[in-house]
N, C-alpha and C. Protein backbone atom coordinates (compact mmCIF):
# COMPACT_ATOMS: atom_id res chain seq x y z
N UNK A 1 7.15 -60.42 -167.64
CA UNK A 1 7.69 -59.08 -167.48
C UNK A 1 7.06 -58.10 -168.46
N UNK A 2 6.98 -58.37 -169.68
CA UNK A 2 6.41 -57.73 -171.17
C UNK A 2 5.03 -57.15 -170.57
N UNK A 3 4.14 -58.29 -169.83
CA UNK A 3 2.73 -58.51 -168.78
C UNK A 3 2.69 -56.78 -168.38
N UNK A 4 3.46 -56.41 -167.54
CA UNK A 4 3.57 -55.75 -166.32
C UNK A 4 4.00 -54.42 -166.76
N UNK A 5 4.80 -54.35 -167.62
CA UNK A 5 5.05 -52.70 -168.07
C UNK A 5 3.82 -52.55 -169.18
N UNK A 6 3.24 -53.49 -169.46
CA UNK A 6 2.11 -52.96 -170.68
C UNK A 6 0.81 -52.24 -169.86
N UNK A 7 0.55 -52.86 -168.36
CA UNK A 7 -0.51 -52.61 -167.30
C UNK A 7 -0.16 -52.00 -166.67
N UNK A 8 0.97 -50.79 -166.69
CA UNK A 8 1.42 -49.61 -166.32
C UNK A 8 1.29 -48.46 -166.99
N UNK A 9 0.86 -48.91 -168.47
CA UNK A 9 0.75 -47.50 -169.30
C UNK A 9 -0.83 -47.67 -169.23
N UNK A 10 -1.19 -46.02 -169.22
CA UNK A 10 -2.15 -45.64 -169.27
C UNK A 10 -3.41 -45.93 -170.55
N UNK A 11 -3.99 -45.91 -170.53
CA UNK A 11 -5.35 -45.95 -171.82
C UNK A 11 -6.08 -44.39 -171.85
N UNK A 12 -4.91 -43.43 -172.15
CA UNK A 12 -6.17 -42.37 -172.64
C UNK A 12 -6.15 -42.37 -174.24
N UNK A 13 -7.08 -41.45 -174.66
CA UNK A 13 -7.49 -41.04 -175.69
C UNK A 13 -6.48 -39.79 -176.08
N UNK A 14 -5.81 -39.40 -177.19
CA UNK A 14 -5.13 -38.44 -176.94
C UNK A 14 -6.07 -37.32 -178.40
N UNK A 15 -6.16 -36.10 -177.56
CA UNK A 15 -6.65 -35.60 -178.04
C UNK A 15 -6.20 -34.42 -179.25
N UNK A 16 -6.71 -33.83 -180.36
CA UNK A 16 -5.88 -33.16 -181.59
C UNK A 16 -5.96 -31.65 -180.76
N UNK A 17 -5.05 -30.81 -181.13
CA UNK A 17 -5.11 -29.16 -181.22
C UNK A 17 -6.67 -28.89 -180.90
N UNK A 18 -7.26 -28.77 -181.89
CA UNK A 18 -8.55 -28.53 -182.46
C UNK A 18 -9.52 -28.91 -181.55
N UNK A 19 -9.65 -30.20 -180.78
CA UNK A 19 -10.40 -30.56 -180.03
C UNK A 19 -9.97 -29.77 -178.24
N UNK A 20 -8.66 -29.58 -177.81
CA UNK A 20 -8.05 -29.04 -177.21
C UNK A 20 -8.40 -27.32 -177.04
N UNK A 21 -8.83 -26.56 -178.41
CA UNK A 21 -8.93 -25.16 -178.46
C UNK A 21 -10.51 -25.28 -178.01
N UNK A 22 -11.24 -26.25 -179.08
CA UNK A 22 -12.39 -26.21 -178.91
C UNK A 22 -12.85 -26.19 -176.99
N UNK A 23 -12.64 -27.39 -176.56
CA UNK A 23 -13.17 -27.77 -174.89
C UNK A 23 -12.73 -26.01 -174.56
N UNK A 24 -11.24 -25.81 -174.47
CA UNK A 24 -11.29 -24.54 -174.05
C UNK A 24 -12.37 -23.64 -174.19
N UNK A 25 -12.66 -23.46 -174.92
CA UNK A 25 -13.61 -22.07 -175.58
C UNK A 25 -14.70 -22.38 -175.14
N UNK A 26 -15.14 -23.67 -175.18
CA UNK A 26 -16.88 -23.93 -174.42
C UNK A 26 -17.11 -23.73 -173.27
N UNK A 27 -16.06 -24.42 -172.62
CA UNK A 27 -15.70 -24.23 -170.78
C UNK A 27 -15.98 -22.32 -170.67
N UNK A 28 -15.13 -22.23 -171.42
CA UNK A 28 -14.90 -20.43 -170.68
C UNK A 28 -16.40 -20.17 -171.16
N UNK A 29 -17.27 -20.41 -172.13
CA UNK A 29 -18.42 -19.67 -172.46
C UNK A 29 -19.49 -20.17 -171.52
N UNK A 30 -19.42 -21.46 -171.12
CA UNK A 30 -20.19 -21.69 -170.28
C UNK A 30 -20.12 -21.42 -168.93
N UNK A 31 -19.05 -21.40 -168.60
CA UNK A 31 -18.93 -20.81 -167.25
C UNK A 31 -19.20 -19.18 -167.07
N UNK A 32 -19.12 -18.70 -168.28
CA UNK A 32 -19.71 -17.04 -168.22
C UNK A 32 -21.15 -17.18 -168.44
N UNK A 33 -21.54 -17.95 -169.23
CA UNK A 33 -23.40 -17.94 -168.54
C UNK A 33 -24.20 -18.45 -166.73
N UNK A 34 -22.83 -19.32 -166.55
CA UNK A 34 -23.42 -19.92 -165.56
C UNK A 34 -23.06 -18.50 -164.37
N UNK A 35 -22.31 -17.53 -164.65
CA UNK A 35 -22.16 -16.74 -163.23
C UNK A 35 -22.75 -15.14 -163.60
N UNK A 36 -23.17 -14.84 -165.56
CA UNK A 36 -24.36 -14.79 -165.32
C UNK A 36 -25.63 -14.81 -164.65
N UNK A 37 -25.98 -16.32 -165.27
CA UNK A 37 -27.00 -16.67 -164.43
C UNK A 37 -27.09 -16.56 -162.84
N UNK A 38 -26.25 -17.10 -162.41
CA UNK A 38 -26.01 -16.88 -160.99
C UNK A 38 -26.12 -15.85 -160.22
N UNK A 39 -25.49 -14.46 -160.92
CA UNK A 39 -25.30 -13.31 -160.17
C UNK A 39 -26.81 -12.32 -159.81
N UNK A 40 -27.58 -12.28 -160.29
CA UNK A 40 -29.07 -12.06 -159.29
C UNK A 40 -28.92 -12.33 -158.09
N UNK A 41 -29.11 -13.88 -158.07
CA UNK A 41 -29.25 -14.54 -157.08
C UNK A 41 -28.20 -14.15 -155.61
N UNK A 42 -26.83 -13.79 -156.07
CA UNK A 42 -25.83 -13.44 -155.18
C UNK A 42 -26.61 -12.14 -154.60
N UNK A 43 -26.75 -11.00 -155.54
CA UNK A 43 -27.22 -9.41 -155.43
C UNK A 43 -28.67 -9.61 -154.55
N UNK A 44 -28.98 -10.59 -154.80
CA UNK A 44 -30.91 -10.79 -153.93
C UNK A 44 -29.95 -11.05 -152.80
N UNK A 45 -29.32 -11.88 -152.53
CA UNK A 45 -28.98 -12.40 -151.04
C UNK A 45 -27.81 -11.84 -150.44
N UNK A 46 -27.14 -11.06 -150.96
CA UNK A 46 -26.30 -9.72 -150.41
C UNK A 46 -27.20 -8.50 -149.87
N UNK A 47 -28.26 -8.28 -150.80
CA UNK A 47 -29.27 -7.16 -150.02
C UNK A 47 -29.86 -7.51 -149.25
N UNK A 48 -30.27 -8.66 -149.08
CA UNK A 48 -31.17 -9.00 -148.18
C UNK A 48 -30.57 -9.15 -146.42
N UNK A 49 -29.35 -9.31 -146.91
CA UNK A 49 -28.35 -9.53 -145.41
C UNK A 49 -27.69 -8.14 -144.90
N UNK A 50 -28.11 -7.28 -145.88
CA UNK A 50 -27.20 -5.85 -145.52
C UNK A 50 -28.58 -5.50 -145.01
N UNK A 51 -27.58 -3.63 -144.43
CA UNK A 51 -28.43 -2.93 -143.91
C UNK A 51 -29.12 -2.51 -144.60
N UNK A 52 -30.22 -1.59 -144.30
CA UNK A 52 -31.65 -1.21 -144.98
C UNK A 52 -30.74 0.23 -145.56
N UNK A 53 -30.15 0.70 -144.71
CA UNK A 53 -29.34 2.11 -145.02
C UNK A 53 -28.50 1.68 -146.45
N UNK A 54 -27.38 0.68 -146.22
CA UNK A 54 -26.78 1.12 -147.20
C UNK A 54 -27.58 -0.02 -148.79
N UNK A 55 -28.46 -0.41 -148.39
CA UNK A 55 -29.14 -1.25 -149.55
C UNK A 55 -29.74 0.41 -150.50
N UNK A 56 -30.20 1.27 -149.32
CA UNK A 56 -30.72 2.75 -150.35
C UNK A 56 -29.96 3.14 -150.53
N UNK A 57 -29.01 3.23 -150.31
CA UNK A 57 -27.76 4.41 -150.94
C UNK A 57 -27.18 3.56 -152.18
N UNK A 58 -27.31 2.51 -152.16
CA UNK A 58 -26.28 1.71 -153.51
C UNK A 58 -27.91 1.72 -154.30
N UNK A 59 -28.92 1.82 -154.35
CA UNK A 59 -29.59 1.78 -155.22
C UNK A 59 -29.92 3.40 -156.03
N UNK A 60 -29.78 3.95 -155.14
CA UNK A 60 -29.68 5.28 -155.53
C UNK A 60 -28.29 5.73 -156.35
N UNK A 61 -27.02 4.87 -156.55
CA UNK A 61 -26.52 4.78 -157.04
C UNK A 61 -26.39 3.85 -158.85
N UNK A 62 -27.16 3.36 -159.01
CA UNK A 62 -27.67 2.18 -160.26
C UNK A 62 -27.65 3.11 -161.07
N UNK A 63 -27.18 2.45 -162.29
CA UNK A 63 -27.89 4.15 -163.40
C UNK A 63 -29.05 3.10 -163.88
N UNK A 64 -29.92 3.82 -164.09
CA UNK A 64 -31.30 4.00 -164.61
C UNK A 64 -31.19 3.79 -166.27
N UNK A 65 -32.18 2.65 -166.70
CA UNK A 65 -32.61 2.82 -167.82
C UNK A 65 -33.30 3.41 -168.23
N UNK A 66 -33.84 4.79 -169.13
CA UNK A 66 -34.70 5.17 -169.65
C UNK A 66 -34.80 4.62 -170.67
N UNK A 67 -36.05 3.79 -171.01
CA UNK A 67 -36.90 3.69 -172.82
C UNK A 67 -37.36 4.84 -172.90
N UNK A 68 -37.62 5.14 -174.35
CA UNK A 68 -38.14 6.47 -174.93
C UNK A 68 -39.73 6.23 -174.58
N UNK A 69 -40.59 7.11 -174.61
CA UNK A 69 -41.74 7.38 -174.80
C UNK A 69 -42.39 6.91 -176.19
N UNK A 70 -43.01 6.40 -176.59
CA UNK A 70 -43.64 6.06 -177.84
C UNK A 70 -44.30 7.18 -178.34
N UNK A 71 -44.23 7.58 -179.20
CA UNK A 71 -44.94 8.85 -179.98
C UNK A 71 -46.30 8.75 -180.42
């Protein structure tokens, strides 16, 4: 009987605060590079499926970087 409730409890690892805050914080940072990274790729293949009309009107909408002129 002793057998059988011992091969019912689980085997995790239990983890501290610290390790708990940490995973948090990496997850969220990595998942903000990964959709980052990603989001080109969405904006290439959203324009490419829209119309030609409104692909110019939303670009004509972008604000513009100006660099200065070098002196």
């Amino acid at each position: 009987m002793a057998e059988l409730s011992m091969k019912k409890q689980k085997n995790t690892i239990q983890q501290d605060t610290g390790t708990k805050i940490f995973n948090v914080i990496a997850v969220t940072i990595i998942s903000f590079f990964a959709i980052v990274c990603l989001l080109p790729f969405v904006l290439v293949l959203s324009d490419s499926l829209s119309d030609e009309s409104q692909v110019a009107i939303k670009e004509s909408c972008e604000i513009r970087i100006v660099h200065p002129q070098p002196r």
